[in-house]
C-alpha atoms as a PDB file:
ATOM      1  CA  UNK A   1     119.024  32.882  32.660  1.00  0.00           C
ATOM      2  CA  UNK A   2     120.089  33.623  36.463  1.00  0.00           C
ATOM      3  CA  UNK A   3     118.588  35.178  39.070  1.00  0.00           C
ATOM      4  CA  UNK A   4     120.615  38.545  38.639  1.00  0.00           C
ATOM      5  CA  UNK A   5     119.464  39.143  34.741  1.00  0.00           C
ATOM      6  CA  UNK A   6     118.698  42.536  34.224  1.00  0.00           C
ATOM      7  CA  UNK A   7     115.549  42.121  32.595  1.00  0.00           C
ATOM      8  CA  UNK A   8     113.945  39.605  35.646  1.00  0.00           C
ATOM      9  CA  UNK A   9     111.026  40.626  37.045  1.00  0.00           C
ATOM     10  CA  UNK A  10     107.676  42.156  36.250  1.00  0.00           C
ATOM     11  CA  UNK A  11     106.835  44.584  32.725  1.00  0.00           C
ATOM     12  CA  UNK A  12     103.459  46.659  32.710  1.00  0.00           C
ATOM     13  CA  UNK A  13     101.446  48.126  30.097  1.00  0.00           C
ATOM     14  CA  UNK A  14     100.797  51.886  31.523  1.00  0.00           C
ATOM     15  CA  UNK A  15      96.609  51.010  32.218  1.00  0.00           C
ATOM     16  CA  UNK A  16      97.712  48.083  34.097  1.00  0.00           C
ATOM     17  CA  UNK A  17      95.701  45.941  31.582  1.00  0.00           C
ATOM     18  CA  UNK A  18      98.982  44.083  31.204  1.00  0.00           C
ATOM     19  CA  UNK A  19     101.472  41.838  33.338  1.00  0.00           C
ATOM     20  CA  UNK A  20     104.216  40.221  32.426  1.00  0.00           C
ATOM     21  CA  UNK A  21     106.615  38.526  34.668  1.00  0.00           C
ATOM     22  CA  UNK A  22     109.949  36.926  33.702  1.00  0.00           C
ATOM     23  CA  UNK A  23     110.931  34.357  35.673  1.00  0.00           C
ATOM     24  CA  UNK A  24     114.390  33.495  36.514  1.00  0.00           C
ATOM     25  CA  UNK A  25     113.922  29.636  35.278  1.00  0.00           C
ATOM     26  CA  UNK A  26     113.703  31.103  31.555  1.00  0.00           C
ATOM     27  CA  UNK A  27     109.675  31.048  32.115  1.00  0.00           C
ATOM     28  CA  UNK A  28     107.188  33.868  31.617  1.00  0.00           C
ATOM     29  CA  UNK A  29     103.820  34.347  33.127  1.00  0.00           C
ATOM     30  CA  UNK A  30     101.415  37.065  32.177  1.00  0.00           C
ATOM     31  CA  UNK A  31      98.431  38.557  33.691  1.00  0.00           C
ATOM     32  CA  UNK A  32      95.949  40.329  31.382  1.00  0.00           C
ATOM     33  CA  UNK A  33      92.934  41.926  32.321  1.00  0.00           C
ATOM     34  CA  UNK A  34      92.757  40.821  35.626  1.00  0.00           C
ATOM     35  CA  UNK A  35      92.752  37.241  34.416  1.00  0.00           C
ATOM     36  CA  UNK A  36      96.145  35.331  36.222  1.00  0.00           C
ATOM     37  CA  UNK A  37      97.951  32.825  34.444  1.00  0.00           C
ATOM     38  CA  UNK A  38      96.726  34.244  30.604  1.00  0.00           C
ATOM     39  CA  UNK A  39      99.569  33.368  29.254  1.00  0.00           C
ATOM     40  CA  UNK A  40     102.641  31.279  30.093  1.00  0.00           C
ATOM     41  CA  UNK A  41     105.621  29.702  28.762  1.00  0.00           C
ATOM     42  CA  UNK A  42     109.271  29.829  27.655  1.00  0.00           C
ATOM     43  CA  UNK A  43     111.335  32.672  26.692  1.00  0.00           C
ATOM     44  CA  UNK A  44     115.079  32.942  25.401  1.00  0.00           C
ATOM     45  CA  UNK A  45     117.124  36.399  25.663  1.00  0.00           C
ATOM     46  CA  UNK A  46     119.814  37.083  23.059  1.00  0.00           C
ATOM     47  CA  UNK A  47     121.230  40.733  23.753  1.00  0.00           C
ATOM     48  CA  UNK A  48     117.939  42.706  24.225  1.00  0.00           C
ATOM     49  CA  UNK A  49     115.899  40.778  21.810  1.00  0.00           C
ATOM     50  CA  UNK A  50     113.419  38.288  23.363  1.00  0.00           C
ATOM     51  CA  UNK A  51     111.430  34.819  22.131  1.00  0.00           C
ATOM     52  CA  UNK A  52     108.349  33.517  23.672  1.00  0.00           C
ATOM     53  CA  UNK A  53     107.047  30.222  22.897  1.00  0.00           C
ATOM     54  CA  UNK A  54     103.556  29.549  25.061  1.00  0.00           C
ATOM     55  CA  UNK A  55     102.648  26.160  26.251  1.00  0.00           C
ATOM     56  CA  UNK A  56     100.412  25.988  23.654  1.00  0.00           C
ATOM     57  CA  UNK A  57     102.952  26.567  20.914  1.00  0.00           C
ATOM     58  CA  UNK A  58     102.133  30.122  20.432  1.00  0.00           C
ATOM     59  CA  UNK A  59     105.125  32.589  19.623  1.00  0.00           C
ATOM     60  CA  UNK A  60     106.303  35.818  19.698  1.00  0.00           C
ATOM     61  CA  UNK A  61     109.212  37.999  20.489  1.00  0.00           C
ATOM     62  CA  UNK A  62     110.215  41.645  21.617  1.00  0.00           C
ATOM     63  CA  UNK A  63     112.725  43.872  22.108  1.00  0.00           C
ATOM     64  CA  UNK A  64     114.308  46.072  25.097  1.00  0.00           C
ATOM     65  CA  UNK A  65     115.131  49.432  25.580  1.00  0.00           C
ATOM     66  CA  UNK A  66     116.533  50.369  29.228  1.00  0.00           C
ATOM     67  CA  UNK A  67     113.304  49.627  31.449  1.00  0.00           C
ATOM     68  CA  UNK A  68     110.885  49.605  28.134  1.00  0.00           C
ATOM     69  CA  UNK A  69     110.228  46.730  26.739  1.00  0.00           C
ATOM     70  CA  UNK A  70     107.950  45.955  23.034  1.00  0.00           C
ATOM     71  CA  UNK A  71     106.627  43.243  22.741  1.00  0.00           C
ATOM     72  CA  UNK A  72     103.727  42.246  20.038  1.00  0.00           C
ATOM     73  CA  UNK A  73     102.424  45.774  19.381  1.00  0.00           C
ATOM     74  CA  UNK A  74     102.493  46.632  23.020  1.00  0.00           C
ATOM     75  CA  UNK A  75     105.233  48.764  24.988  1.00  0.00           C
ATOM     76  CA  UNK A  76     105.697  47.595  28.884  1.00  0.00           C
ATOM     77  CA  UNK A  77     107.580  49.678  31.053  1.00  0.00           C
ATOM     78  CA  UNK A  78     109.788  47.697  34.339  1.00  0.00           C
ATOM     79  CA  UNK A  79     107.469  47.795  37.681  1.00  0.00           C
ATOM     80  CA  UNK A  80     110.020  48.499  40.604  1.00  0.00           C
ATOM     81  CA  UNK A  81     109.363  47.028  43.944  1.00  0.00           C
ATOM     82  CA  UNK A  82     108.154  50.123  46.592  1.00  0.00           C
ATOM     83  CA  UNK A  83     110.930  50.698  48.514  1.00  0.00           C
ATOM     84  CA  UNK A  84     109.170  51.756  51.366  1.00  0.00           C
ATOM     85  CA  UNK A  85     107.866  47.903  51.670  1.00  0.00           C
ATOM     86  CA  UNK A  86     111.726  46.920  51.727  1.00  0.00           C
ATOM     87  CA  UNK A  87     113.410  49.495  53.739  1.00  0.00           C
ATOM     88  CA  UNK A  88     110.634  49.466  56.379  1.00  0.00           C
ATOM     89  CA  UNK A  89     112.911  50.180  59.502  1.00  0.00           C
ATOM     90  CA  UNK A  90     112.396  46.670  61.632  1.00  0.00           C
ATOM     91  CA  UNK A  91     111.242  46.801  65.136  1.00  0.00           C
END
């Protein structure tokens, strides 16, 4: 996929319950209810449509809309990095 994808990085459910990180090596990992490592896997992007097919052979697919993205009855929005953390003047 490359590192400079525009859909890299990590998609939340707005309680949280939800994590779902795409991985620039065309993995995903995702976090659910605290539990790390729920789910994880392969995924293929075509245009803003998505595939996932878990280790276990499980598979779904979504769809994005600017930093939104559905995905099996659930709606993720893009977490952004706190720029305070990475404009922190340096001493």
């Amino acid at each position: 996929m490359g590192t400079d994808h525009p859909f890299l990085g990590m998609w939340v459910t707005s309680d949280g319950r939800i994590r779902h990180s795409l991985l620039a090596d065309g993995r995903y990992d995702e976090e659910r209810d605290g539990r790390t490592h729920a789910y994880r896997g392969r995924y293929a992007v075509m245009g803003t449509h998505i595939d996932y097919i878990d280790d276990t052979g499980f598979t779904a697919d979504g769809d994005f809309a600017g930093d939104t993205l559905y995905h099996a009855g659930m709606v993720l929005k893009r977490e952004r990095p706190d720029p305070v953390m990475y404009n922190s003047p340096s001493k």
